[in-house]
PDB file of N, CA and C in Angstrom:
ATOM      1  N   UNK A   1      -4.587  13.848   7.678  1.00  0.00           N
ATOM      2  CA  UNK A   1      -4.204  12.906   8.719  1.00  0.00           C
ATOM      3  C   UNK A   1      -4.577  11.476   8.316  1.00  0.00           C
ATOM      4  N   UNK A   2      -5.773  11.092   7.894  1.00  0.00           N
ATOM      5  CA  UNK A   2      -6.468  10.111   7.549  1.00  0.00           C
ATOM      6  C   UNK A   2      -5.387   9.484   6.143  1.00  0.00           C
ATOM      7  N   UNK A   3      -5.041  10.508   5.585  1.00  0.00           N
ATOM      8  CA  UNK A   3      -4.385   9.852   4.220  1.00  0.00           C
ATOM      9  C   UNK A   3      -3.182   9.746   4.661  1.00  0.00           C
ATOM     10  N   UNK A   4      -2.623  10.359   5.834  1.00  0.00           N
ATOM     11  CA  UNK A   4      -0.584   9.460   5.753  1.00  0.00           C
ATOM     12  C   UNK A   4      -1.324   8.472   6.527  1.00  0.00           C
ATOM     13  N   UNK A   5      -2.081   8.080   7.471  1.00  0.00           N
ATOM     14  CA  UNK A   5      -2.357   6.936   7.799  1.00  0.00           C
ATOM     15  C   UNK A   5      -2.555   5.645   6.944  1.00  0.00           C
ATOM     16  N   UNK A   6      -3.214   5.965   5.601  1.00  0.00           N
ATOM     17  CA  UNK A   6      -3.329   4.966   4.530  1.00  0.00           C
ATOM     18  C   UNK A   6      -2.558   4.898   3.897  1.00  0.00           C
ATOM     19  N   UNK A   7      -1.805   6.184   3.819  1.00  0.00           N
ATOM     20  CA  UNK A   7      -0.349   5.947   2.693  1.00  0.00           C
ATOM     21  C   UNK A   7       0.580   5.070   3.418  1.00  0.00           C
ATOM     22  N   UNK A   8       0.796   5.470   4.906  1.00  0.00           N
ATOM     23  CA  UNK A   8       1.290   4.657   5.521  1.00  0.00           C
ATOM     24  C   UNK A   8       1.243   3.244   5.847  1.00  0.00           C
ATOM     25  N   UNK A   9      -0.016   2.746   6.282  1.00  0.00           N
ATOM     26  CA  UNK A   9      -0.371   1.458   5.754  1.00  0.00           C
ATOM     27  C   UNK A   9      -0.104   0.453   4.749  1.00  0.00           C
ATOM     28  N   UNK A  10      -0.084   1.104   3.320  1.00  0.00           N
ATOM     29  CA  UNK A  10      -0.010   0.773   2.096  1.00  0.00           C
ATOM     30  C   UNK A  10       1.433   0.378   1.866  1.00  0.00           C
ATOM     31  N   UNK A  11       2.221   1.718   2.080  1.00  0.00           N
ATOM     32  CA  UNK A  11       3.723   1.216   2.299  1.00  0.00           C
ATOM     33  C   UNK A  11       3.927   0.434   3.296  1.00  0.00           C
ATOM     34  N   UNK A  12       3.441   0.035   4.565  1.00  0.00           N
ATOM     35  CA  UNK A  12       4.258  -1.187   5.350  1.00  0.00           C
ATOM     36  C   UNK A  12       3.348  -2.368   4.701  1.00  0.00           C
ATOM     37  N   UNK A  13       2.110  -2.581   3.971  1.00  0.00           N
ATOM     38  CA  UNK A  13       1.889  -3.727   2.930  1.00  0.00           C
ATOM     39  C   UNK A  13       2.949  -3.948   2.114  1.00  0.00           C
ATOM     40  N   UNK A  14       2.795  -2.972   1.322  1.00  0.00           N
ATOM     41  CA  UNK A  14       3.967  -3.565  -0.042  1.00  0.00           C
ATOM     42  C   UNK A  14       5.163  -4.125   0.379  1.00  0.00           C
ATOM     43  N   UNK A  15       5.597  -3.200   1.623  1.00  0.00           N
ATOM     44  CA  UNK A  15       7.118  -3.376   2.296  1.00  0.00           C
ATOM     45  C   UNK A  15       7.433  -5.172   3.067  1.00  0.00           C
ATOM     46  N   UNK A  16       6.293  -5.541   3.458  1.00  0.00           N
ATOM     47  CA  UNK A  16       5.638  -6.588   4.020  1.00  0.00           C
ATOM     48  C   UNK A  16       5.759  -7.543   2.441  1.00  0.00           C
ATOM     49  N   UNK A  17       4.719  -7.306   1.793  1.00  0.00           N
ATOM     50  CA  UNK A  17       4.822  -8.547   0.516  1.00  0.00           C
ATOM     51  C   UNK A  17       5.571  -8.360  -0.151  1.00  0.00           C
ATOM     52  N   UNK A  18       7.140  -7.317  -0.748  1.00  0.00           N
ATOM     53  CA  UNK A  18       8.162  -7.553  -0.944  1.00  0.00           C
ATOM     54  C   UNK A  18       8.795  -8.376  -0.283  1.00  0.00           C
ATOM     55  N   UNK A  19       8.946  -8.221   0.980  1.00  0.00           N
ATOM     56  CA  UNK A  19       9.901  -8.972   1.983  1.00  0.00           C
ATOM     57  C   UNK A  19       9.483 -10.361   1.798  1.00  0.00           C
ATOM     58  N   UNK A  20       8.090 -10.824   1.879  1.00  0.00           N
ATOM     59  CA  UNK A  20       7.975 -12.390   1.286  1.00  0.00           C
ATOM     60  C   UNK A  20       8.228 -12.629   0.515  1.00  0.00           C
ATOM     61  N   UNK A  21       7.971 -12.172  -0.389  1.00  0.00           N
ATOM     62  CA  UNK A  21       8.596 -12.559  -2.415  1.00  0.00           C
ATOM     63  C   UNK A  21      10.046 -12.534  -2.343  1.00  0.00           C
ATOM     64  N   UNK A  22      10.711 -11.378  -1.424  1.00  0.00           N
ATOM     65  CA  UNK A  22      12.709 -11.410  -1.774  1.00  0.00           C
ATOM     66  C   UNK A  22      12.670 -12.968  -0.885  1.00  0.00           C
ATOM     67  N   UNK A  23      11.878 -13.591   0.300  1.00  0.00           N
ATOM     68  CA  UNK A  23      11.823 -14.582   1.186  1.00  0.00           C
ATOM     69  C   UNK A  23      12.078 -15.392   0.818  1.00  0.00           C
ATOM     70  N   UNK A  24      11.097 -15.953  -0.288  1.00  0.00           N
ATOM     71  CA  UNK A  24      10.620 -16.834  -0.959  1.00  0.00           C
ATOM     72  C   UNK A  24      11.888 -17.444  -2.330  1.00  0.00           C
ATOM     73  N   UNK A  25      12.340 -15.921  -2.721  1.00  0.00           N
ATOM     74  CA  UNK A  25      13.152 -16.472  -3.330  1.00  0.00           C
ATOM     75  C   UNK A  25      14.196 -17.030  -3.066  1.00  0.00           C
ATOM     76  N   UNK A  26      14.767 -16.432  -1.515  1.00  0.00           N
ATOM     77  CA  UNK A  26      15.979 -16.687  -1.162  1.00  0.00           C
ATOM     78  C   UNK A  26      15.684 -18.426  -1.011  1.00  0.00           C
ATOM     79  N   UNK A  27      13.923 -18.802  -0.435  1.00  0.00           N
ATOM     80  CA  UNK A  27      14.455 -19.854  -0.399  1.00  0.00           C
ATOM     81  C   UNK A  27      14.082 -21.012  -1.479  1.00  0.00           C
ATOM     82  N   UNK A  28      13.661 -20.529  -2.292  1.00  0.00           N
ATOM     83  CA  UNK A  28      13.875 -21.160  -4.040  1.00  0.00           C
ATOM     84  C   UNK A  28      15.296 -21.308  -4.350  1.00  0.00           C
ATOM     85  N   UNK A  29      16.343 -20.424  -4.021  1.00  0.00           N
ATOM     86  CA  UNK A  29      17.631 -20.686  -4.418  1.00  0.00           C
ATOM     87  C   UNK A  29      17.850 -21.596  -3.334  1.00  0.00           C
ATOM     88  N   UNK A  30      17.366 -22.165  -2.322  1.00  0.00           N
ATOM     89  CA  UNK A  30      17.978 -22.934  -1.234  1.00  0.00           C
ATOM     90  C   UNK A  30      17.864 -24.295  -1.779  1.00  0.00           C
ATOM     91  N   UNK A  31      16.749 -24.452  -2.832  1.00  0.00           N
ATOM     92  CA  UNK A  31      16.112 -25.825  -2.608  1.00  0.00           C
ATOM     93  C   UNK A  31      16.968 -26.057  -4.478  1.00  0.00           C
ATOM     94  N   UNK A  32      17.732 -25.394  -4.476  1.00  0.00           N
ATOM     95  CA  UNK A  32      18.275 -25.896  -5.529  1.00  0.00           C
ATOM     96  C   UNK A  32      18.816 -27.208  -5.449  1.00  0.00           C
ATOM     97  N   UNK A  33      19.900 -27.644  -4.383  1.00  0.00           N
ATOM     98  CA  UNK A  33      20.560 -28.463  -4.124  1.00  0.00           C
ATOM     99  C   UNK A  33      19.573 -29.795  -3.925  1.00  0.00           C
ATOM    100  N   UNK A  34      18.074 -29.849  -3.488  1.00  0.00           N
ATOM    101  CA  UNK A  34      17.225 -30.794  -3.709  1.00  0.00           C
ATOM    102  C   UNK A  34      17.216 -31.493  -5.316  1.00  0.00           C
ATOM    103  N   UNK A  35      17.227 -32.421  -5.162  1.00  0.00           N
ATOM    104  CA  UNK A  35      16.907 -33.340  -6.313  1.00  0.00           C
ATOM    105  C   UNK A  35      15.568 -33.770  -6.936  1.00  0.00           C
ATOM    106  N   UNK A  36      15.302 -34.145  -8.119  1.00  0.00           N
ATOM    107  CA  UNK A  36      14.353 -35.196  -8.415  1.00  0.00           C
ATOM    108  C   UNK A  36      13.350 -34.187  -9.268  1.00  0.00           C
ATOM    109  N   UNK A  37      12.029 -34.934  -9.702  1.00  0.00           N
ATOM    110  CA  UNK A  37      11.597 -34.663 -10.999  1.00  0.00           C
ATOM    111  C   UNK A  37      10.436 -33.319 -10.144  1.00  0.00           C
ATOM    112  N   UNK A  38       9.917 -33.958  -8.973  1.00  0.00           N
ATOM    113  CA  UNK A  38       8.753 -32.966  -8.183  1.00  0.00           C
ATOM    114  C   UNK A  38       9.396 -31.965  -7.466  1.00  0.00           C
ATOM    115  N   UNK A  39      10.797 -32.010  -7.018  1.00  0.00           N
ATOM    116  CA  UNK A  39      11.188 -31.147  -6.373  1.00  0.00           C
ATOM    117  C   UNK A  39      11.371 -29.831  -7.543  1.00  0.00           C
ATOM    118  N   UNK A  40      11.874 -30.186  -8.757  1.00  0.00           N
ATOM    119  CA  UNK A  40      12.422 -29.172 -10.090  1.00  0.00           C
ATOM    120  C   UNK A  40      10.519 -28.520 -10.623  1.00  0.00           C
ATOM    121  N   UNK A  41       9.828 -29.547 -10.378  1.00  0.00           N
ATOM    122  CA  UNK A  41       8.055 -28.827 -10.806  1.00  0.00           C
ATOM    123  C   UNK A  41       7.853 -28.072  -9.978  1.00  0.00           C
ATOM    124  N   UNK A  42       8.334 -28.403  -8.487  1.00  0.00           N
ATOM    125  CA  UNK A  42       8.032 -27.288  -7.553  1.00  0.00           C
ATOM    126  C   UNK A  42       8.625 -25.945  -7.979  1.00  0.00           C
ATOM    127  N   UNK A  43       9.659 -26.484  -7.613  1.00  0.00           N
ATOM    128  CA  UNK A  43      10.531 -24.565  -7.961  1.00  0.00           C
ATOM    129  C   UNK A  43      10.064 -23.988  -9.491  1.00  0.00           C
ATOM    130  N   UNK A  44       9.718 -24.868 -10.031  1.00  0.00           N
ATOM    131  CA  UNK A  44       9.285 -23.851 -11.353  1.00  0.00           C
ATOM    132  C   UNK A  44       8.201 -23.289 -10.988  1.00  0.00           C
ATOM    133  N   UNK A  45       7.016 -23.810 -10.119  1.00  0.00           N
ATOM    134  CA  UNK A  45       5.645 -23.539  -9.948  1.00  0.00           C
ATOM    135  C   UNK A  45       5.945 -22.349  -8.851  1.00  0.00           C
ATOM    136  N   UNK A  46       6.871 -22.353  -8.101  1.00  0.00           N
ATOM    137  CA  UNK A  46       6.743 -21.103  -7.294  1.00  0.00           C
ATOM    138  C   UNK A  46       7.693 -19.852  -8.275  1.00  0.00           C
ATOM    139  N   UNK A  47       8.397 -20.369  -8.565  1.00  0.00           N
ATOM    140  CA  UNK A  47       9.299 -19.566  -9.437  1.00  0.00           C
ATOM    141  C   UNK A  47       8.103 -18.191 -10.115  1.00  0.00           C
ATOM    142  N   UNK A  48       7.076 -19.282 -11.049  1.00  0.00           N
ATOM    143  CA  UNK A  48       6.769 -18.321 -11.930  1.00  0.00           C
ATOM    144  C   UNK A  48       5.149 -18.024 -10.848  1.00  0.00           C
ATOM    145  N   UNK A  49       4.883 -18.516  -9.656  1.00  0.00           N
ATOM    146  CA  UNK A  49       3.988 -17.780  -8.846  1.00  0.00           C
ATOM    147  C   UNK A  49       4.723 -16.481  -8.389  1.00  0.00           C
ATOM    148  N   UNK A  50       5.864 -16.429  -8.492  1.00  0.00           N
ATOM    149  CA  UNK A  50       6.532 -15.282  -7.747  1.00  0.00           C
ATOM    150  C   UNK A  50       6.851 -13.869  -9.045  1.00  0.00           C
ATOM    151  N   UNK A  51       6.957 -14.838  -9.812  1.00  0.00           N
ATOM    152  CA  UNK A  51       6.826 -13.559 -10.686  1.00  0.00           C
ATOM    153  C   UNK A  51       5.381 -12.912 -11.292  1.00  0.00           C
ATOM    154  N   UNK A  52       4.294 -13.748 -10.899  1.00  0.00           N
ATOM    155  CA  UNK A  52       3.056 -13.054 -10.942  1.00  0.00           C
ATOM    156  C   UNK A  52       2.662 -12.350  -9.821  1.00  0.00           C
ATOM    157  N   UNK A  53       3.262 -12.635  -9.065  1.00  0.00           N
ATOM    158  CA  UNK A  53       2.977 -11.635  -7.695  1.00  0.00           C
ATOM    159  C   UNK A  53       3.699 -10.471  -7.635  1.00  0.00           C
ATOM    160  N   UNK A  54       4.982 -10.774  -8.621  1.00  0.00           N
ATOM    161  CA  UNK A  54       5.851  -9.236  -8.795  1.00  0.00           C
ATOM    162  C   UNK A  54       5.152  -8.017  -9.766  1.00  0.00           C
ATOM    163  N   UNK A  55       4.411  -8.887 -10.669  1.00  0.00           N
ATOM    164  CA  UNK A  55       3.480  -8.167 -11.458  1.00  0.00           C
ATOM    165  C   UNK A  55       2.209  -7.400 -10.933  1.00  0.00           C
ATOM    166  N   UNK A  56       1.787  -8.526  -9.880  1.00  0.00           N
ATOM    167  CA  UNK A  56       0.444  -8.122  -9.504  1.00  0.00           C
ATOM    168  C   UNK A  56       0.707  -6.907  -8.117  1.00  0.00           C
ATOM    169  N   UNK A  57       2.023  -6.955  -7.624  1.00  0.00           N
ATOM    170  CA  UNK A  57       2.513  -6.372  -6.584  1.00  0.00           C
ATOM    171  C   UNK A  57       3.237  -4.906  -7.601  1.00  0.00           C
ATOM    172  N   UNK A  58       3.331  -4.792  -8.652  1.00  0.00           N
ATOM    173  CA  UNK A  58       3.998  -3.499  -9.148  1.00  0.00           C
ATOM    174  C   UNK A  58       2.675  -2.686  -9.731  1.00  0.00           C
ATOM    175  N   UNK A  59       1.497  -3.851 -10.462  1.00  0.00           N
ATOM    176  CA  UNK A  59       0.517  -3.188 -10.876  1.00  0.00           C
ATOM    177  C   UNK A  59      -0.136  -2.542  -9.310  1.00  0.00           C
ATOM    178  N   UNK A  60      -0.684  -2.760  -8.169  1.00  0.00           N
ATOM    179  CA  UNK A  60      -1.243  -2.707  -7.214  1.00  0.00           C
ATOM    180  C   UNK A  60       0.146  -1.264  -6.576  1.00  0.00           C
ATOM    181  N   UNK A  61       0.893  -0.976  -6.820  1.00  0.00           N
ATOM    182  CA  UNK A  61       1.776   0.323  -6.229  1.00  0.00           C
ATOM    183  C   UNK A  61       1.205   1.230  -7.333  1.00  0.00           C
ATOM    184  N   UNK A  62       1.372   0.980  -8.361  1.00  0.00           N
ATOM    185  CA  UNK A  62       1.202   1.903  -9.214  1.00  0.00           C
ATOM    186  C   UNK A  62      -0.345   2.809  -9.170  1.00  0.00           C
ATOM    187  N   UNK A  63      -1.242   1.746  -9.219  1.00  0.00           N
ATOM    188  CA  UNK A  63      -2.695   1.893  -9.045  1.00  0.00           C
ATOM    189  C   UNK A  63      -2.739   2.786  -7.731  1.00  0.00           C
ATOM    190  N   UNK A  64      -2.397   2.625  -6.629  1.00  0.00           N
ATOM    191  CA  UNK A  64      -1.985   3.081  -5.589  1.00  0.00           C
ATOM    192  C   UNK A  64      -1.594   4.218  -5.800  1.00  0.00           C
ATOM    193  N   UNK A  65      -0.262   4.643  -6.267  1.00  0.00           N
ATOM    194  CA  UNK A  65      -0.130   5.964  -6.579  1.00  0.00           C
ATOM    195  C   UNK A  65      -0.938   6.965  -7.141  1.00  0.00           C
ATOM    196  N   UNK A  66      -1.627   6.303  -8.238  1.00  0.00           N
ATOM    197  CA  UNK A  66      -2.664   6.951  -9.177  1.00  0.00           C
ATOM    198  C   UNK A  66      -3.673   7.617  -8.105  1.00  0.00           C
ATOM    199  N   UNK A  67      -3.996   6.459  -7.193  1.00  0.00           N
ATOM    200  CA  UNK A  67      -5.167   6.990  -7.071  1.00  0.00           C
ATOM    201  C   UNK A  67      -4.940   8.016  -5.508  1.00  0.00           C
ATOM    202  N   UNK A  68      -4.305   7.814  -4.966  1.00  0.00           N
ATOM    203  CA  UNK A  68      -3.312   8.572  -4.185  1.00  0.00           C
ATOM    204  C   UNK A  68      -3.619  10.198  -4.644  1.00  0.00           C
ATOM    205  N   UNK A  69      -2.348  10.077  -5.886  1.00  0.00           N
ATOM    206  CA  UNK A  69      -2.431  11.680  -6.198  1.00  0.00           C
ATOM    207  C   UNK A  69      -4.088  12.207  -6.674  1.00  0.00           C
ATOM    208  N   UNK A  70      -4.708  11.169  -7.493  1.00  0.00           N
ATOM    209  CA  UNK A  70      -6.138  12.194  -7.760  1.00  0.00           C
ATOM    210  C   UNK A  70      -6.237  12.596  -6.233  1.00  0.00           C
ATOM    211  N   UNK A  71      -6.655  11.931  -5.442  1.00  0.00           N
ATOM    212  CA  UNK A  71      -7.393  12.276  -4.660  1.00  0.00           C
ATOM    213  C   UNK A  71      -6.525  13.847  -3.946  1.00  0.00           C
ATOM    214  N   UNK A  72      -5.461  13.681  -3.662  1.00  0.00           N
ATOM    215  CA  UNK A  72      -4.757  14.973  -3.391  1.00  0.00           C
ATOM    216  C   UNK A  72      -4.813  15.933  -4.475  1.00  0.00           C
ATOM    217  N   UNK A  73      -5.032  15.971  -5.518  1.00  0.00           N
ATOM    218  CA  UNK A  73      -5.176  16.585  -6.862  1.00  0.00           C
ATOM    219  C   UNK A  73      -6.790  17.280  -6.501  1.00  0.00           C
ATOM    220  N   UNK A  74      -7.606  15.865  -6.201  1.00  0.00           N
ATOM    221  CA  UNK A  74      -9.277  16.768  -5.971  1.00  0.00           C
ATOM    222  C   UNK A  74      -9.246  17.544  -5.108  1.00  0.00           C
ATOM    223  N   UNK A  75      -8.465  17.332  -3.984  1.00  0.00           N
ATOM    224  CA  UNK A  75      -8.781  18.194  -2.418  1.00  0.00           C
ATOM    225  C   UNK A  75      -8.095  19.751  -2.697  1.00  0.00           C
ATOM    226  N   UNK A  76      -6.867  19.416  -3.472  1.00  0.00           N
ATOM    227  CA  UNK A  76      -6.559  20.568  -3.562  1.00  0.00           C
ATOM    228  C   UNK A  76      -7.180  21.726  -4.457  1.00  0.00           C
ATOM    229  N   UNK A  77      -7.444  21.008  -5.257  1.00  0.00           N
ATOM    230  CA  UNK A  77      -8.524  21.996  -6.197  1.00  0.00           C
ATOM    231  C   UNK A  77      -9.834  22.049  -5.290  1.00  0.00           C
ATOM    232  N   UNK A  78     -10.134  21.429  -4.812  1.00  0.00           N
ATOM    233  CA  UNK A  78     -12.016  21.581  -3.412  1.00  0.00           C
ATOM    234  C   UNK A  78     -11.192  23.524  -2.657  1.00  0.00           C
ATOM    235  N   UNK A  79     -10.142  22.823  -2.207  1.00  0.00           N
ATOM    236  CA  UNK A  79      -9.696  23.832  -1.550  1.00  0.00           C
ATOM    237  C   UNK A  79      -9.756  25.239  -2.041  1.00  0.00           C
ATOM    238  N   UNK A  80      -8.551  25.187  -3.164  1.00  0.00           N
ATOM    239  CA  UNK A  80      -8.352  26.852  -4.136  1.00  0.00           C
ATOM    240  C   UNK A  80      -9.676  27.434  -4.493  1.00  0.00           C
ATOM    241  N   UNK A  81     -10.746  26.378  -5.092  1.00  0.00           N
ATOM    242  CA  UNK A  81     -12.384  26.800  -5.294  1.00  0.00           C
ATOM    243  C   UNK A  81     -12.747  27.207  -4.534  1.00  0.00           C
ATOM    244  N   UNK A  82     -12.999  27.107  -2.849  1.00  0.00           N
ATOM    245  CA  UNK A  82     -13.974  27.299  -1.592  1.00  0.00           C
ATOM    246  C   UNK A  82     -12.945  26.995  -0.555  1.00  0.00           C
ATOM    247  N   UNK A  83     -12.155  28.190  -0.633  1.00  0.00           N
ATOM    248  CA  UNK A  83     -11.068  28.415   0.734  1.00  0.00           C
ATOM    249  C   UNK A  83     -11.967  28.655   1.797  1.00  0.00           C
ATOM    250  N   UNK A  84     -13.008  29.438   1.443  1.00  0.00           N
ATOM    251  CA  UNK A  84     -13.542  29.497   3.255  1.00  0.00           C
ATOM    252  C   UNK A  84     -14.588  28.783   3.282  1.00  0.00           C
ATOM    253  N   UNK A  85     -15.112  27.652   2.480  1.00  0.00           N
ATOM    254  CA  UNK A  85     -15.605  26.953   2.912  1.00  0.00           C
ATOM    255  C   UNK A  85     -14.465  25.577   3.529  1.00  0.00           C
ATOM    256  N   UNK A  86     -14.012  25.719   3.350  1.00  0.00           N
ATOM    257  CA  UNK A  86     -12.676  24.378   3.553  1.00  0.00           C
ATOM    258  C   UNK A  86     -12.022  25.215   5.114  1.00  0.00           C
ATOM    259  N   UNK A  87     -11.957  26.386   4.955  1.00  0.00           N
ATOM    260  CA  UNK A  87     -11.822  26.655   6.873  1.00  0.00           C
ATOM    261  C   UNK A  87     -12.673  26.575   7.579  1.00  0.00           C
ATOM    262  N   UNK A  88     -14.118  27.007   6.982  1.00  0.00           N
ATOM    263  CA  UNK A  88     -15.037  26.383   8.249  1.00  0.00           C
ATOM    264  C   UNK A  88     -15.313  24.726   8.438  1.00  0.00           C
ATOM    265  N   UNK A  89     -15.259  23.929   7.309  1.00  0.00           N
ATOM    266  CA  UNK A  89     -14.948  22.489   7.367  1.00  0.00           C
ATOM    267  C   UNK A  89     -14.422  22.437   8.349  1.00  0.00           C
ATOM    268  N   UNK A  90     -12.803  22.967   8.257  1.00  0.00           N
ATOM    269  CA  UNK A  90     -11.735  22.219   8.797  1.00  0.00           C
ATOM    270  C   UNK A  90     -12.075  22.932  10.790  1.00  0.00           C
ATOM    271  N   UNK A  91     -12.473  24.484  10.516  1.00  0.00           N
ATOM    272  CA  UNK A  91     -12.306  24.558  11.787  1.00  0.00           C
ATOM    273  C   UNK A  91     -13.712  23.673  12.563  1.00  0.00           C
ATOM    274  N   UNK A  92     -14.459  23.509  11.894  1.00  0.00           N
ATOM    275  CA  UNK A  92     -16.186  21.991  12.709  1.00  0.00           C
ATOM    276  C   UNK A  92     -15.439  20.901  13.044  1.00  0.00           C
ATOM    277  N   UNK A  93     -14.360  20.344  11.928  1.00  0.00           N
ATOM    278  CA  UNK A  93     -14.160  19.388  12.332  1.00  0.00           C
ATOM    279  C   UNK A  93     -13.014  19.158  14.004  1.00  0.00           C
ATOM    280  N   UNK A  94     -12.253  20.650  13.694  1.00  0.00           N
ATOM    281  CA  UNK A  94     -11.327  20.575  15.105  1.00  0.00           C
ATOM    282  C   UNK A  94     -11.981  20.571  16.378  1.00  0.00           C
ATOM    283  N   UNK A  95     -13.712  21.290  15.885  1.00  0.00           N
ATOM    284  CA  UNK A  95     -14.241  21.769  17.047  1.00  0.00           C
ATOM    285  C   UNK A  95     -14.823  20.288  17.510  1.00  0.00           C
ATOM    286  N   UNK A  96     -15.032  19.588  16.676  1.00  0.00           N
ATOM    287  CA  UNK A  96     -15.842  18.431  17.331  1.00  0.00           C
ATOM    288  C   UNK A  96     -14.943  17.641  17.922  1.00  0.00           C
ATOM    289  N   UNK A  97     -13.442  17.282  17.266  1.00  0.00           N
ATOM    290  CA  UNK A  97     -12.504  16.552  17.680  1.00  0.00           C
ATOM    291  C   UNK A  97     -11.938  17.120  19.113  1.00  0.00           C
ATOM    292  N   UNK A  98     -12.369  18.720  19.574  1.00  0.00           N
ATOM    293  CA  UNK A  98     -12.251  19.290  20.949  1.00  0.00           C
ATOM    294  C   UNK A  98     -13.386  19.035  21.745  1.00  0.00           C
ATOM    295  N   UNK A  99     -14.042  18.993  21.668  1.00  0.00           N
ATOM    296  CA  UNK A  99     -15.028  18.710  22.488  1.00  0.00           C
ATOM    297  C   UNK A  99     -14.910  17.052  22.681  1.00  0.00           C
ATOM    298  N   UNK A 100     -15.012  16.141  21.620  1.00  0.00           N
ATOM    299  CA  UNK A 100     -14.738  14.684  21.891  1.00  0.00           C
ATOM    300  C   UNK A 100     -13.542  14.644  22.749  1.00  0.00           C
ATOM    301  N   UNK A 101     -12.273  14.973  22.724  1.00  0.00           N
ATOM    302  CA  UNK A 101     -11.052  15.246  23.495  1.00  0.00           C
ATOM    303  C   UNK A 101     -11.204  15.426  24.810  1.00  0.00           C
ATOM    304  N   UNK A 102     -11.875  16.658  24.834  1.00  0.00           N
ATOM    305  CA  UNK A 102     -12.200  16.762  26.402  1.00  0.00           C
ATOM    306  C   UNK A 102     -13.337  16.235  27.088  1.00  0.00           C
ATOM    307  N   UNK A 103     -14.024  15.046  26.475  1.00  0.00           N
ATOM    308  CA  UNK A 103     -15.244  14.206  27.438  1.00  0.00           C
ATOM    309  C   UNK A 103     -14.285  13.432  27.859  1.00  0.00           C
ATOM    310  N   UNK A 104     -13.127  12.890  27.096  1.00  0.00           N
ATOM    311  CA  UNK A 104     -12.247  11.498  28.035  1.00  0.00           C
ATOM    312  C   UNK A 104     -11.644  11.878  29.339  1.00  0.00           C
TER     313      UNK A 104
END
């Protein structure tokens, strides 16, 4: 539960700082039609900020994934090792989340 919550998270981040970077560019192509020597330093300076953020935004999914699957990789092997210890885990933890449930 805890991990589609973070996976989930993670994807409306990335989904979020894609959408600024495609933003950003759309409006780098806007400011084409601007003139002059600071307006052309600008767009280069965001230009190539945007492509370090595409870098730093593909390294940061990837890393993400990695560490994503170990961790589903460890649990599942915790599991196949100590199946009934991983049902009494799991059934303490339902029991506490029932009892917390029913004080509200």
């Amino acid at each position: 539960m805890a991990s589609i919550k973070a996976k989930t998270a993670q994807e409306i981040l990335l989904n979020d700082f894609q959408t600024l970077v495609s933003d950003t560019e759309r409006l780098l192509e806007h400011t084409k039609s601007i003139a002059g020597d600071q307006a052309d330093e600008l767009r280069d300076q965001i230009h190539d900020s945007l492509l370090r953020a595409r870098e730093t935004l593909k390294l940061t999914e990837d890393s993400l994934r990695q560490r994503g699957q170990a961790a589903v990789t460890a649990t599942e092997d915790y599991v196949q090792a100590n199946p009934w210890q991983s049902v009494g885990i799991a059934a303490g933890v339902g029991f506490l989340i029932g009892l917390l449930a029913t004080r509200r």
